[in-house]
PDB file of N, CA and C in Angstrom:
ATOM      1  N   UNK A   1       5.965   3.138  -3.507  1.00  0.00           N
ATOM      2  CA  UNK A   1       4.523   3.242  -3.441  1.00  0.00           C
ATOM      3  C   UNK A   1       4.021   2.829  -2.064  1.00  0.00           C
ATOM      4  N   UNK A   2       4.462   2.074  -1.279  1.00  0.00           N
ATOM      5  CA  UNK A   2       4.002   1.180  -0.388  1.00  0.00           C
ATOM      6  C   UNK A   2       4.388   2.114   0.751  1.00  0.00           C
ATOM      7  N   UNK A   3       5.695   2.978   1.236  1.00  0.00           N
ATOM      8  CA  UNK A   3       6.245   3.717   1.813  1.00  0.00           C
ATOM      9  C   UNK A   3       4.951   5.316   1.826  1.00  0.00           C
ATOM     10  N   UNK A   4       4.163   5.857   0.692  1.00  0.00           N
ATOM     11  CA  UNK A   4       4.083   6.424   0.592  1.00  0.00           C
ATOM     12  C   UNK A   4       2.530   6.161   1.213  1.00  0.00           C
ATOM     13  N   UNK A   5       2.068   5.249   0.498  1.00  0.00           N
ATOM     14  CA  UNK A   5       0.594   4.588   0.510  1.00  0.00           C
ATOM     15  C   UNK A   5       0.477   4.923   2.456  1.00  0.00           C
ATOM     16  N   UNK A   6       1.351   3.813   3.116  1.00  0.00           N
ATOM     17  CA  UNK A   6       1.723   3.754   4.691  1.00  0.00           C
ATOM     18  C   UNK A   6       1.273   4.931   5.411  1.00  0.00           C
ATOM     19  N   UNK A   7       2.002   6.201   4.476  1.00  0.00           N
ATOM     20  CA  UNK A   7       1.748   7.700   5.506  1.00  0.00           C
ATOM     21  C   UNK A   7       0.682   8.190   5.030  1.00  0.00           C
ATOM     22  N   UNK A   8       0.281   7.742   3.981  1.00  0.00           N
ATOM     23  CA  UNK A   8      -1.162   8.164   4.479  1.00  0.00           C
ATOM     24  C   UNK A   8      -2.254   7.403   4.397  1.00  0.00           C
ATOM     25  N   UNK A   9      -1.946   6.226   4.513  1.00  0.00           N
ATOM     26  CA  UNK A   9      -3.047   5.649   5.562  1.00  0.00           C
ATOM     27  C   UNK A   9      -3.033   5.755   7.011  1.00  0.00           C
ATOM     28  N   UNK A  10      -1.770   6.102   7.281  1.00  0.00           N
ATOM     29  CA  UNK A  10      -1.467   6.372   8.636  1.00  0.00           C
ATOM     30  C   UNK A  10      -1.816   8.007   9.511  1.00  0.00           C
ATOM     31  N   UNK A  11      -1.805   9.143   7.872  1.00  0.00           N
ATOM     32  CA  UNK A  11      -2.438  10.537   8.656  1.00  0.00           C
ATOM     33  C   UNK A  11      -1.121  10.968   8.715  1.00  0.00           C
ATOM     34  N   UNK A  12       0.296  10.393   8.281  1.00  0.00           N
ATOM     35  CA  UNK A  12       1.688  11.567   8.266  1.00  0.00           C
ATOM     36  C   UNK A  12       1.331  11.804   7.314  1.00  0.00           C
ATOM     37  N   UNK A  13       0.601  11.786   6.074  1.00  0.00           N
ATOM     38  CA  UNK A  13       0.528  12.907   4.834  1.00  0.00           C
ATOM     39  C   UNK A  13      -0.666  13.017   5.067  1.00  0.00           C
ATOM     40  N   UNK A  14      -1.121  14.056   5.099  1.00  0.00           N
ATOM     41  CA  UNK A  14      -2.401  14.277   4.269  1.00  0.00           C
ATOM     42  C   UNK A  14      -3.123  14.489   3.301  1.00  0.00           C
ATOM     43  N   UNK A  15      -4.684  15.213   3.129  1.00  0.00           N
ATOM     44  CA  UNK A  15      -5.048  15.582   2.158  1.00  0.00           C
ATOM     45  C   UNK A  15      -4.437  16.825   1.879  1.00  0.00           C
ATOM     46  N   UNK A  16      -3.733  16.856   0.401  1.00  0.00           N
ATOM     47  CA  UNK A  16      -3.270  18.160   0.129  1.00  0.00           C
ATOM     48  C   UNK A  16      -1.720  18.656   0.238  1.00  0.00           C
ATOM     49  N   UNK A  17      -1.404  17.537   1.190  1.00  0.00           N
ATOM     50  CA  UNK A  17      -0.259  17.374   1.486  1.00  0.00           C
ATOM     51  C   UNK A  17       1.013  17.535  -0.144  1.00  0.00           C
ATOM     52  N   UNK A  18       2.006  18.587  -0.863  1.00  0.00           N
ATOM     53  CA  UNK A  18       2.364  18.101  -2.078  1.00  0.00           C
ATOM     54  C   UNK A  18       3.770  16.793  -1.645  1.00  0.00           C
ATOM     55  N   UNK A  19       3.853  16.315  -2.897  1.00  0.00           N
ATOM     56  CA  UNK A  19       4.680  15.362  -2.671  1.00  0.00           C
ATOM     57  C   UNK A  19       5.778  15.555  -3.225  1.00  0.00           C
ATOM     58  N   UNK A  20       7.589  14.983  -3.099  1.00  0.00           N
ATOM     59  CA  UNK A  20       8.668  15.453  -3.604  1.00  0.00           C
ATOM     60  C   UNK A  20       8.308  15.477  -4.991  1.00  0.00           C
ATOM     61  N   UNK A  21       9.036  16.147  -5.850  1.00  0.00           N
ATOM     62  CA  UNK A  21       9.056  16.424  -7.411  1.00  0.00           C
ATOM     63  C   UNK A  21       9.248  14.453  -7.719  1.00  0.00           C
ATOM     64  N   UNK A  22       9.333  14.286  -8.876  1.00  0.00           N
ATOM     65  CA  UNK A  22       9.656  12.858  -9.220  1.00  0.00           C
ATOM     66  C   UNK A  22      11.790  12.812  -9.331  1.00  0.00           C
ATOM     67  N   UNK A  23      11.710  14.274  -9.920  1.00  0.00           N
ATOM     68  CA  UNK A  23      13.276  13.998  -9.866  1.00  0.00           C
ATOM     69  C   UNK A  23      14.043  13.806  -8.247  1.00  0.00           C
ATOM     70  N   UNK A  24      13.350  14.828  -7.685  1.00  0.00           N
ATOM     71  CA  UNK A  24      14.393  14.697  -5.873  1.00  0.00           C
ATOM     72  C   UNK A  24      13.983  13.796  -5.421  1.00  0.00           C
ATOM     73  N   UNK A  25      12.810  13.257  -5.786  1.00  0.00           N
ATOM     74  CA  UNK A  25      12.568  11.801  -5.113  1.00  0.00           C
ATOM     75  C   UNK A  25      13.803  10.730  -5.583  1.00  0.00           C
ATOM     76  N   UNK A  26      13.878  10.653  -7.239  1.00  0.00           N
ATOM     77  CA  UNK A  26      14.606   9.433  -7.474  1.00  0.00           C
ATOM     78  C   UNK A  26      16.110   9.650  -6.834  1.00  0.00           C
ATOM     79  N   UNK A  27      16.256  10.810  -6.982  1.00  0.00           N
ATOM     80  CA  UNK A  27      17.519  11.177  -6.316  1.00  0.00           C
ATOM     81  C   UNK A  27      17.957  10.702  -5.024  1.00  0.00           C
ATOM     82  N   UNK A  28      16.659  10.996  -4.175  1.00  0.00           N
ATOM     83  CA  UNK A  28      16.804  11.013  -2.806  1.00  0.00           C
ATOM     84  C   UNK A  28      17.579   9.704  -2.364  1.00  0.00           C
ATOM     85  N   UNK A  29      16.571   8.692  -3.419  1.00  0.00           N
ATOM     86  CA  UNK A  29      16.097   7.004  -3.356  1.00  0.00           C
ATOM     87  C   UNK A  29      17.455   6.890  -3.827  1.00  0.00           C
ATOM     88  N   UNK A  30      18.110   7.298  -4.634  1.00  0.00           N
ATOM     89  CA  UNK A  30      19.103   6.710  -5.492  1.00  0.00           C
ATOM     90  C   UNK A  30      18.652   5.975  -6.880  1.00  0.00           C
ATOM     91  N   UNK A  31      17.177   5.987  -7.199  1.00  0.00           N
ATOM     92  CA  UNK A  31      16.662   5.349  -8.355  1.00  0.00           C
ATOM     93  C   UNK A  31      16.442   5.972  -9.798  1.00  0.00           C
ATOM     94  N   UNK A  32      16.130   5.030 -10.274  1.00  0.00           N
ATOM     95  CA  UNK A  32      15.887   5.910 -11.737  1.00  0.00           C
ATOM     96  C   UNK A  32      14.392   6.646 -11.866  1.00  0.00           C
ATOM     97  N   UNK A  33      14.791   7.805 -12.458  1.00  0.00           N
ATOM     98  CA  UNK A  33      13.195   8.837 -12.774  1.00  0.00           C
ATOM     99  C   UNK A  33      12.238   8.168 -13.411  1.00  0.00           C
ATOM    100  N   UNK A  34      12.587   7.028 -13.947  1.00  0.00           N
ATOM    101  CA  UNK A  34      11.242   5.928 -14.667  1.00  0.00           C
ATOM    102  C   UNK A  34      10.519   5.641 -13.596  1.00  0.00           C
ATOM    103  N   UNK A  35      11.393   5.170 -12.578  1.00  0.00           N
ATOM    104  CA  UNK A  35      11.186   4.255 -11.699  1.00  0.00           C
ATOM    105  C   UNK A  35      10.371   5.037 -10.469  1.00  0.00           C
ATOM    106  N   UNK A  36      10.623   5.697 -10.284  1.00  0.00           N
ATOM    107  CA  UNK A  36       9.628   7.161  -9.652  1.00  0.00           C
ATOM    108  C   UNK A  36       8.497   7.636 -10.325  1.00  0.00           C
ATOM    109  N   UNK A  37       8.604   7.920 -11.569  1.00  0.00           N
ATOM    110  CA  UNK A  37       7.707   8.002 -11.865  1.00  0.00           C
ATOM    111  C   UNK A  37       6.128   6.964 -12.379  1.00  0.00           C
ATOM    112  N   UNK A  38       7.067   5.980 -12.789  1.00  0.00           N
ATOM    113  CA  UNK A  38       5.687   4.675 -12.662  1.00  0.00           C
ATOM    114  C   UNK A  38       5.400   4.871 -11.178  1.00  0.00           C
ATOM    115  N   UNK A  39       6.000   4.958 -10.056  1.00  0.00           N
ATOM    116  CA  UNK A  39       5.268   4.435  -8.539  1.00  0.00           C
ATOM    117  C   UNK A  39       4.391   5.798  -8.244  1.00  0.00           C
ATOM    118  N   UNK A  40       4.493   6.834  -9.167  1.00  0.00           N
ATOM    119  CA  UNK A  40       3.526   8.177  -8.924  1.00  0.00           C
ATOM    120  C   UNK A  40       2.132   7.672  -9.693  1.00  0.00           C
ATOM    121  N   UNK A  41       2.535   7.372 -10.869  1.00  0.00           N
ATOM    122  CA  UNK A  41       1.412   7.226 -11.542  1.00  0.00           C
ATOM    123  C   UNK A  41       0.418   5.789 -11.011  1.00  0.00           C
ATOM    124  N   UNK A  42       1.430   4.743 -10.403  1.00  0.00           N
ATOM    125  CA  UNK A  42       0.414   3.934  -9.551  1.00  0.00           C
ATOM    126  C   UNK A  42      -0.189   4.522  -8.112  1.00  0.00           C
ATOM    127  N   UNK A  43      -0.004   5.445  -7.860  1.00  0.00           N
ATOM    128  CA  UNK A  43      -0.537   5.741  -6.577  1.00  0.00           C
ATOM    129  C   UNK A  43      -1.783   6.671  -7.359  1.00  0.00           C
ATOM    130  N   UNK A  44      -1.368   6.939  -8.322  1.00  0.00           N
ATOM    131  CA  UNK A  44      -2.539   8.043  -8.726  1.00  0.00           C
ATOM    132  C   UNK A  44      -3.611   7.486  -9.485  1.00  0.00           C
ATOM    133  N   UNK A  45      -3.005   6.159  -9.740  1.00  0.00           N
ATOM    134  CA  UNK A  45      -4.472   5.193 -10.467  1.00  0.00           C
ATOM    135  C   UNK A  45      -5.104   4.604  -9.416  1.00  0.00           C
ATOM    136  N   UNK A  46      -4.226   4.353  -8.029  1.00  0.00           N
ATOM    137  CA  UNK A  46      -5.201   3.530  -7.110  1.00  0.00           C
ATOM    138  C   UNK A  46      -6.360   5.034  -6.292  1.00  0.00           C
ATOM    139  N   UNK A  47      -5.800   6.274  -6.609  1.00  0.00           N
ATOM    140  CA  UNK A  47      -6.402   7.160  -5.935  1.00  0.00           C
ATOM    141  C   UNK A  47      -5.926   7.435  -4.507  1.00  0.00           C
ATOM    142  N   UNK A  48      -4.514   7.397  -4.190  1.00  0.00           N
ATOM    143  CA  UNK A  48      -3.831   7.775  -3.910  1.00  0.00           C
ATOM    144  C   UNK A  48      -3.410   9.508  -3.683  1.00  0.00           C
ATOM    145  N   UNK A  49      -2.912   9.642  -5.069  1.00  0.00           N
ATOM    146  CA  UNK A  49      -2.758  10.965  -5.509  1.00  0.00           C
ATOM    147  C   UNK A  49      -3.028  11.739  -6.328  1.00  0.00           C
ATOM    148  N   UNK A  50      -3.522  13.039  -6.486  1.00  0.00           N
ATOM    149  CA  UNK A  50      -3.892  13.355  -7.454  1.00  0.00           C
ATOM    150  C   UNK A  50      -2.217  14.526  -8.177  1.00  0.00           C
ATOM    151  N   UNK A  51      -2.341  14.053  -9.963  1.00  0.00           N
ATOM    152  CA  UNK A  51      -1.049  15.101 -10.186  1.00  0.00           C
ATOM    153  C   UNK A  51      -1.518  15.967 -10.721  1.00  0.00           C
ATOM    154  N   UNK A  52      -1.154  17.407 -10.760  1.00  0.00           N
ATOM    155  CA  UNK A  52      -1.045  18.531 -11.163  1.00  0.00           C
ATOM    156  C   UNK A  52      -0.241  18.886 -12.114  1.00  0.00           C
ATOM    157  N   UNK A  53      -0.679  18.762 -13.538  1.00  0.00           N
ATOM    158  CA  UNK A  53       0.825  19.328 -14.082  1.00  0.00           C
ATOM    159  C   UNK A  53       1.152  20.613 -14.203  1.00  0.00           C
ATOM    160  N   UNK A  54       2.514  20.572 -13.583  1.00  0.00           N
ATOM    161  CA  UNK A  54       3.235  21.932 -13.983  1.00  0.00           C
ATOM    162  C   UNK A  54       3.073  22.332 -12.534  1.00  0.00           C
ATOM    163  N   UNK A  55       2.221  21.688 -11.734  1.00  0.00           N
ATOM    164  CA  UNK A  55       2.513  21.845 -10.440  1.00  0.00           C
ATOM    165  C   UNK A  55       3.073  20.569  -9.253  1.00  0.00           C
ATOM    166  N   UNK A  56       3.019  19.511  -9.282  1.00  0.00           N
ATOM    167  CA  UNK A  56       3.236  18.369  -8.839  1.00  0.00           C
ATOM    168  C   UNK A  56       2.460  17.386  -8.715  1.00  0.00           C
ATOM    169  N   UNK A  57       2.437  16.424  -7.583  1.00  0.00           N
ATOM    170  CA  UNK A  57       1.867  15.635  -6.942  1.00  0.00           C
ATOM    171  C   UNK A  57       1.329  16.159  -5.599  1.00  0.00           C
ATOM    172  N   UNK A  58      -0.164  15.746  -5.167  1.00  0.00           N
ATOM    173  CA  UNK A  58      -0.513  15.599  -3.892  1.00  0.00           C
ATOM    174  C   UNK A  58      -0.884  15.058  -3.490  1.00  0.00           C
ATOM    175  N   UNK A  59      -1.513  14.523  -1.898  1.00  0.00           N
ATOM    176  CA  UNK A  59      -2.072  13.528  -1.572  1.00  0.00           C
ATOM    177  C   UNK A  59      -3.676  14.207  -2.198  1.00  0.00           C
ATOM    178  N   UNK A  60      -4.113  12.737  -2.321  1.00  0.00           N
ATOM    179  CA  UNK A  60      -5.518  13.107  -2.799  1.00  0.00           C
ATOM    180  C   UNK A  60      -6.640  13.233  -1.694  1.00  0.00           C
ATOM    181  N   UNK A  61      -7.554  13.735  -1.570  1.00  0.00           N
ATOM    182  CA  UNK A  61      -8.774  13.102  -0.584  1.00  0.00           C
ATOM    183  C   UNK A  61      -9.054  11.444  -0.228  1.00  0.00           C
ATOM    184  N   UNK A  62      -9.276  10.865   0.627  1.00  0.00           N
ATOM    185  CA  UNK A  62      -9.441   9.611   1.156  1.00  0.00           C
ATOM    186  C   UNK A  62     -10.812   9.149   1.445  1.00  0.00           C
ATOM    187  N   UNK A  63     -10.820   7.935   0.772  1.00  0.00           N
ATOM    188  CA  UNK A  63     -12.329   7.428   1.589  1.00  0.00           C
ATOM    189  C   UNK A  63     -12.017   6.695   2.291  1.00  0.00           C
ATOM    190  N   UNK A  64     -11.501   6.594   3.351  1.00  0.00           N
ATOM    191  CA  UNK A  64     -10.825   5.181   4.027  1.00  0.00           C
ATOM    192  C   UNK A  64     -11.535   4.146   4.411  1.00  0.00           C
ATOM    193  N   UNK A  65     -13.205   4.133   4.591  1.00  0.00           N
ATOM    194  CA  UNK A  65     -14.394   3.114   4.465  1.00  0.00           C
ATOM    195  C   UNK A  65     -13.534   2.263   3.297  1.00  0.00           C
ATOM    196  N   UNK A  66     -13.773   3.027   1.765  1.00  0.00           N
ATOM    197  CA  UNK A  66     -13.361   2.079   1.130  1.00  0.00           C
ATOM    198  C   UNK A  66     -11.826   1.650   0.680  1.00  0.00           C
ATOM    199  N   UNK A  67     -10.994   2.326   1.275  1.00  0.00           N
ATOM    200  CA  UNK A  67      -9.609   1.406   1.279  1.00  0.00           C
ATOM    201  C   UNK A  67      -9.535   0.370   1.983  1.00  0.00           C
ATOM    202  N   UNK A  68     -10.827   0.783   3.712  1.00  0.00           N
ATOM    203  CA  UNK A  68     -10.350  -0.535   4.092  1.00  0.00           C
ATOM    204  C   UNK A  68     -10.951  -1.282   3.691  1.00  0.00           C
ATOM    205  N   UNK A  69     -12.341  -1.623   3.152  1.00  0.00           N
ATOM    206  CA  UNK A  69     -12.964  -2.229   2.101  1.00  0.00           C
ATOM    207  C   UNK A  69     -11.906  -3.168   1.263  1.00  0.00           C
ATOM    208  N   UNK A  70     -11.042  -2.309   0.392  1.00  0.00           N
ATOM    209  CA  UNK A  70     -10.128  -3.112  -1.182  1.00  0.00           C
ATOM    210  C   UNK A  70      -9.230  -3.551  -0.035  1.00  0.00           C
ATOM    211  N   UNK A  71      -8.759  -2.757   0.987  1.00  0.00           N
ATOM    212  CA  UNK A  71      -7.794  -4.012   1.434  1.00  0.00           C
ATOM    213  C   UNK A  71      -8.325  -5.308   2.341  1.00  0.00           C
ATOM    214  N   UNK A  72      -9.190  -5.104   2.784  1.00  0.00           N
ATOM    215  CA  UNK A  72      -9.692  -6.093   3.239  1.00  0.00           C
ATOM    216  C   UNK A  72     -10.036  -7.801   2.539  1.00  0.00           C
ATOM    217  N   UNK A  73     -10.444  -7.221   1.230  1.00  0.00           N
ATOM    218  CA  UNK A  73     -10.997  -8.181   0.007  1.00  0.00           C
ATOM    219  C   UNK A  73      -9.272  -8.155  -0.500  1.00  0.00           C
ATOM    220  N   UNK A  74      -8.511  -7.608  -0.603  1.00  0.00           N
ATOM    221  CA  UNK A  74      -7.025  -8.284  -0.893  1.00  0.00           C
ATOM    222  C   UNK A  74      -6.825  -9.344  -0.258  1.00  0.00           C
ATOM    223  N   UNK A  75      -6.569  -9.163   1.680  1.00  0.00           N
ATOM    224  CA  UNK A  75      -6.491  -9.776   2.446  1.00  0.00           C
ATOM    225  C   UNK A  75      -7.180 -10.916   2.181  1.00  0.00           C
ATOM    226  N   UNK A  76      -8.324 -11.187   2.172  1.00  0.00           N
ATOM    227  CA  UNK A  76      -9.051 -12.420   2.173  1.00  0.00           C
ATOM    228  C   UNK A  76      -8.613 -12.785   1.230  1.00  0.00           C
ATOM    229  N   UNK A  77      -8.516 -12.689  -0.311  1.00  0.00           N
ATOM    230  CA  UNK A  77      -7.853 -13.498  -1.141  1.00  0.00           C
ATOM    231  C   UNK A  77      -6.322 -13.872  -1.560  1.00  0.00           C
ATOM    232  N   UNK A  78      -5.464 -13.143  -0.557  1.00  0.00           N
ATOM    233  CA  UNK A  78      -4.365 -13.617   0.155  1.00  0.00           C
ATOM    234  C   UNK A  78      -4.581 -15.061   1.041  1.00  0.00           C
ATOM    235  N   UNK A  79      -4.878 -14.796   1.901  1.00  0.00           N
ATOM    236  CA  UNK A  79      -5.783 -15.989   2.564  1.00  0.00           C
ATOM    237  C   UNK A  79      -5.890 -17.465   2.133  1.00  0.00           C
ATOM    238  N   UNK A  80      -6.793 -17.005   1.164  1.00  0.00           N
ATOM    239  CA  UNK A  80      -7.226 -18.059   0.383  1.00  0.00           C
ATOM    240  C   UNK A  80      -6.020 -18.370  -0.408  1.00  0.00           C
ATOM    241  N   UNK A  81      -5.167 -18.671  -0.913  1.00  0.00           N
ATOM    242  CA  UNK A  81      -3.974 -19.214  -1.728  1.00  0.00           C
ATOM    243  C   UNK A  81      -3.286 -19.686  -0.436  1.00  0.00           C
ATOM    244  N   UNK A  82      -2.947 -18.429   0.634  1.00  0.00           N
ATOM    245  CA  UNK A  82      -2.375 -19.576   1.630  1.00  0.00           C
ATOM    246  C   UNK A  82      -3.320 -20.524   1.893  1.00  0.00           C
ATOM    247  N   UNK A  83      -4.323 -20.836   2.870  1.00  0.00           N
ATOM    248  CA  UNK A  83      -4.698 -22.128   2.393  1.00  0.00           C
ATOM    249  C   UNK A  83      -4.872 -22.878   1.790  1.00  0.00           C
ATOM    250  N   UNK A  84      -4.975 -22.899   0.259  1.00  0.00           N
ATOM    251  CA  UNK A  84      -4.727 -23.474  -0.450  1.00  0.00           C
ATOM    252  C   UNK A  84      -3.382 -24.273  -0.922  1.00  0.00           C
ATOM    253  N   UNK A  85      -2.622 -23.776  -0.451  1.00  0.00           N
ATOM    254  CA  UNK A  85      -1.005 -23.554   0.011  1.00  0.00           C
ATOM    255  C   UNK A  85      -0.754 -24.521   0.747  1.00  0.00           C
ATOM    256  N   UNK A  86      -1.191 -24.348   2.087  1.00  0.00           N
ATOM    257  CA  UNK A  86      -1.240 -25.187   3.750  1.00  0.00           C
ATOM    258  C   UNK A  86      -1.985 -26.789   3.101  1.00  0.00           C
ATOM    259  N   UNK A  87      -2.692 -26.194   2.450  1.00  0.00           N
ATOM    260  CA  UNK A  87      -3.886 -27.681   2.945  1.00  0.00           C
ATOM    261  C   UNK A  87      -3.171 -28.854   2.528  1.00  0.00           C
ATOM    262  N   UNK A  88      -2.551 -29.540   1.645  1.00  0.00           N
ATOM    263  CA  UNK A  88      -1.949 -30.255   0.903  1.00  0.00           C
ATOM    264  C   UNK A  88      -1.158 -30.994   1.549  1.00  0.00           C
ATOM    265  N   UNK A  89      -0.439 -30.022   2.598  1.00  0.00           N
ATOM    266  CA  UNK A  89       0.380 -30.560   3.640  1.00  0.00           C
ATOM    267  C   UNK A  89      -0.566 -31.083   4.980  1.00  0.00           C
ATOM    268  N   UNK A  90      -1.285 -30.738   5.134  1.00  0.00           N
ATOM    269  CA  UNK A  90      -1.895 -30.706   6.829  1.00  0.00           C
ATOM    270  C   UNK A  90      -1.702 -29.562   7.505  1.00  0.00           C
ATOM    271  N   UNK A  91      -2.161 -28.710   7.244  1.00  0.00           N
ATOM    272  CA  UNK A  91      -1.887 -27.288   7.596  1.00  0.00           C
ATOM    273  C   UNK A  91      -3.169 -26.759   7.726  1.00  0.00           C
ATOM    274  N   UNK A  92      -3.963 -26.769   8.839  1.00  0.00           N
ATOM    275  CA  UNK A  92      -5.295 -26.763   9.304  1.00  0.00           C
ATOM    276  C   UNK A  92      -5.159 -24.915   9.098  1.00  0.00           C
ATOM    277  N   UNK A  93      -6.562 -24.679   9.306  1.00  0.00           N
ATOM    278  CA  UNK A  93      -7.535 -23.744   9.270  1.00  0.00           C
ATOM    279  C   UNK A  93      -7.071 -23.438  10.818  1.00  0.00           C
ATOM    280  N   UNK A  94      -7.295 -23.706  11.844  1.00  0.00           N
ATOM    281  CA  UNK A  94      -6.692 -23.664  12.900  1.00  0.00           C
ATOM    282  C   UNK A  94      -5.216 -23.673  13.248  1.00  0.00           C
ATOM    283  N   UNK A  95      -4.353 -24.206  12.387  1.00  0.00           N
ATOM    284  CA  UNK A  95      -2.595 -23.764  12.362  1.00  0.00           C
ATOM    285  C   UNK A  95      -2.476 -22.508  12.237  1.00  0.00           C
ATOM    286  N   UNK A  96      -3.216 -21.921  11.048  1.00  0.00           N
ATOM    287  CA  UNK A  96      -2.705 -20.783  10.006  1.00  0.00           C
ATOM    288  C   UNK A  96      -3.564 -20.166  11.541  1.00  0.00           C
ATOM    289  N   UNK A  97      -4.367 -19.867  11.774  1.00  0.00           N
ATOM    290  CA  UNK A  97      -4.641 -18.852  13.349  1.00  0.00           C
ATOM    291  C   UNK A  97      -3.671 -18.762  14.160  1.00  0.00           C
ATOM    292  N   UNK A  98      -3.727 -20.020  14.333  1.00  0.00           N
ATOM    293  CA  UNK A  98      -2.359 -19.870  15.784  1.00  0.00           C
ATOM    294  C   UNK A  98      -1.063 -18.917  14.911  1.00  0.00           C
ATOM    295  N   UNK A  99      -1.020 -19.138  13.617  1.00  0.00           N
ATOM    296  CA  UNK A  99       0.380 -18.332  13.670  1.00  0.00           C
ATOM    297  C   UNK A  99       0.092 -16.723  13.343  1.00  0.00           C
ATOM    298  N   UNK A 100      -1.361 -16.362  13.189  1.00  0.00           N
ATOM    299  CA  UNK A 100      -1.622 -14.943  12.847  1.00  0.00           C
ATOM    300  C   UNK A 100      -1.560 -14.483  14.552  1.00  0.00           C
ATOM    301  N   UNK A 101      -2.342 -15.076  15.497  1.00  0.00           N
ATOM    302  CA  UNK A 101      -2.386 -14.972  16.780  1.00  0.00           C
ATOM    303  C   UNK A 101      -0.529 -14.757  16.956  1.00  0.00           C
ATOM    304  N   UNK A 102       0.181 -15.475  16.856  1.00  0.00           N
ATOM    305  CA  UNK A 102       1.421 -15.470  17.295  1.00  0.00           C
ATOM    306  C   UNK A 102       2.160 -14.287  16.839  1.00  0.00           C
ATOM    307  N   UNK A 103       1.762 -14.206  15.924  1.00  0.00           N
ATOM    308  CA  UNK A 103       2.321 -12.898  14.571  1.00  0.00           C
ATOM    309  C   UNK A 103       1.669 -11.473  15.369  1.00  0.00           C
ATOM    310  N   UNK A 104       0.018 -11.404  15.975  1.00  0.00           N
ATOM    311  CA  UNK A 104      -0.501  -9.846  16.006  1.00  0.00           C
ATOM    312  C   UNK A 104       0.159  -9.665  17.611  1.00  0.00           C
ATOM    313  N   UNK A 105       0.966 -10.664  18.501  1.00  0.00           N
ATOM    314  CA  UNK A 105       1.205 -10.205  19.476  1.00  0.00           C
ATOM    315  C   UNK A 105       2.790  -9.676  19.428  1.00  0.00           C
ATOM    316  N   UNK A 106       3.269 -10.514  18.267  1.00  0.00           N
ATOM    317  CA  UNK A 106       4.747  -9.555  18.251  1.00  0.00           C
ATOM    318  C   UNK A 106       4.572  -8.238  17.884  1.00  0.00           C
ATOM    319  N   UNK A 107       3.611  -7.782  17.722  1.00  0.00           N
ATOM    320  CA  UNK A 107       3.468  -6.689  17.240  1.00  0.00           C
ATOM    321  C   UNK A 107       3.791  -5.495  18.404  1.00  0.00           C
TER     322      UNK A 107
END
């Protein structure tokens, strides 16, 4: 899901774009067709993809305002547990920066 989610938030898939069958996928992966197929049907509940039956999977249309929206509000409540996390120890509000700072330049 996360592999798939990536390309097109990134614009290598697009709208319309179809996606492997669920079987050549699990194949491809080496996984089981359950297991392909739950990660279709979660991409298609987050709106992701839309499926076609009897014809496949595609990428769906994008609002990317609001993906980055839900991921954004993920992020922040990621956040929040790590600090909550940090604090206990002494793990300032100002630590956890320095190591995102340290982190966006390896980039």
């Amino acid at each position: 899901m996360n592999q798939i989610k990536a390309a097109i938030l990134s614009g290598e898939l697009e709208e319309g774009d179809v996606l492997p069958s669920v079987r050549n996928l699990a194949r491809d992966l080496n996984c089981s067709v359950i297991t392909t197929r739950k990660a279709y049907e979660g991409l298609e509940a987050e709106g992701f993809t839309i499926n076609m039956a009897g014809k496949g999977s595609f990428v769906a249309p994008q609002n990317m305002e609001l993906l980055r929206e839900n991921r954004l509000a993920e992020i922040e409540r990621k956040l929040t547990d790590i600090m909550e996390y940090a604090r206990p120890v002494g793990i300032t509000g100002a630590d956890l920066k320095t190591i995102i700072n340290e982190l966006s330049r390896e980039d």
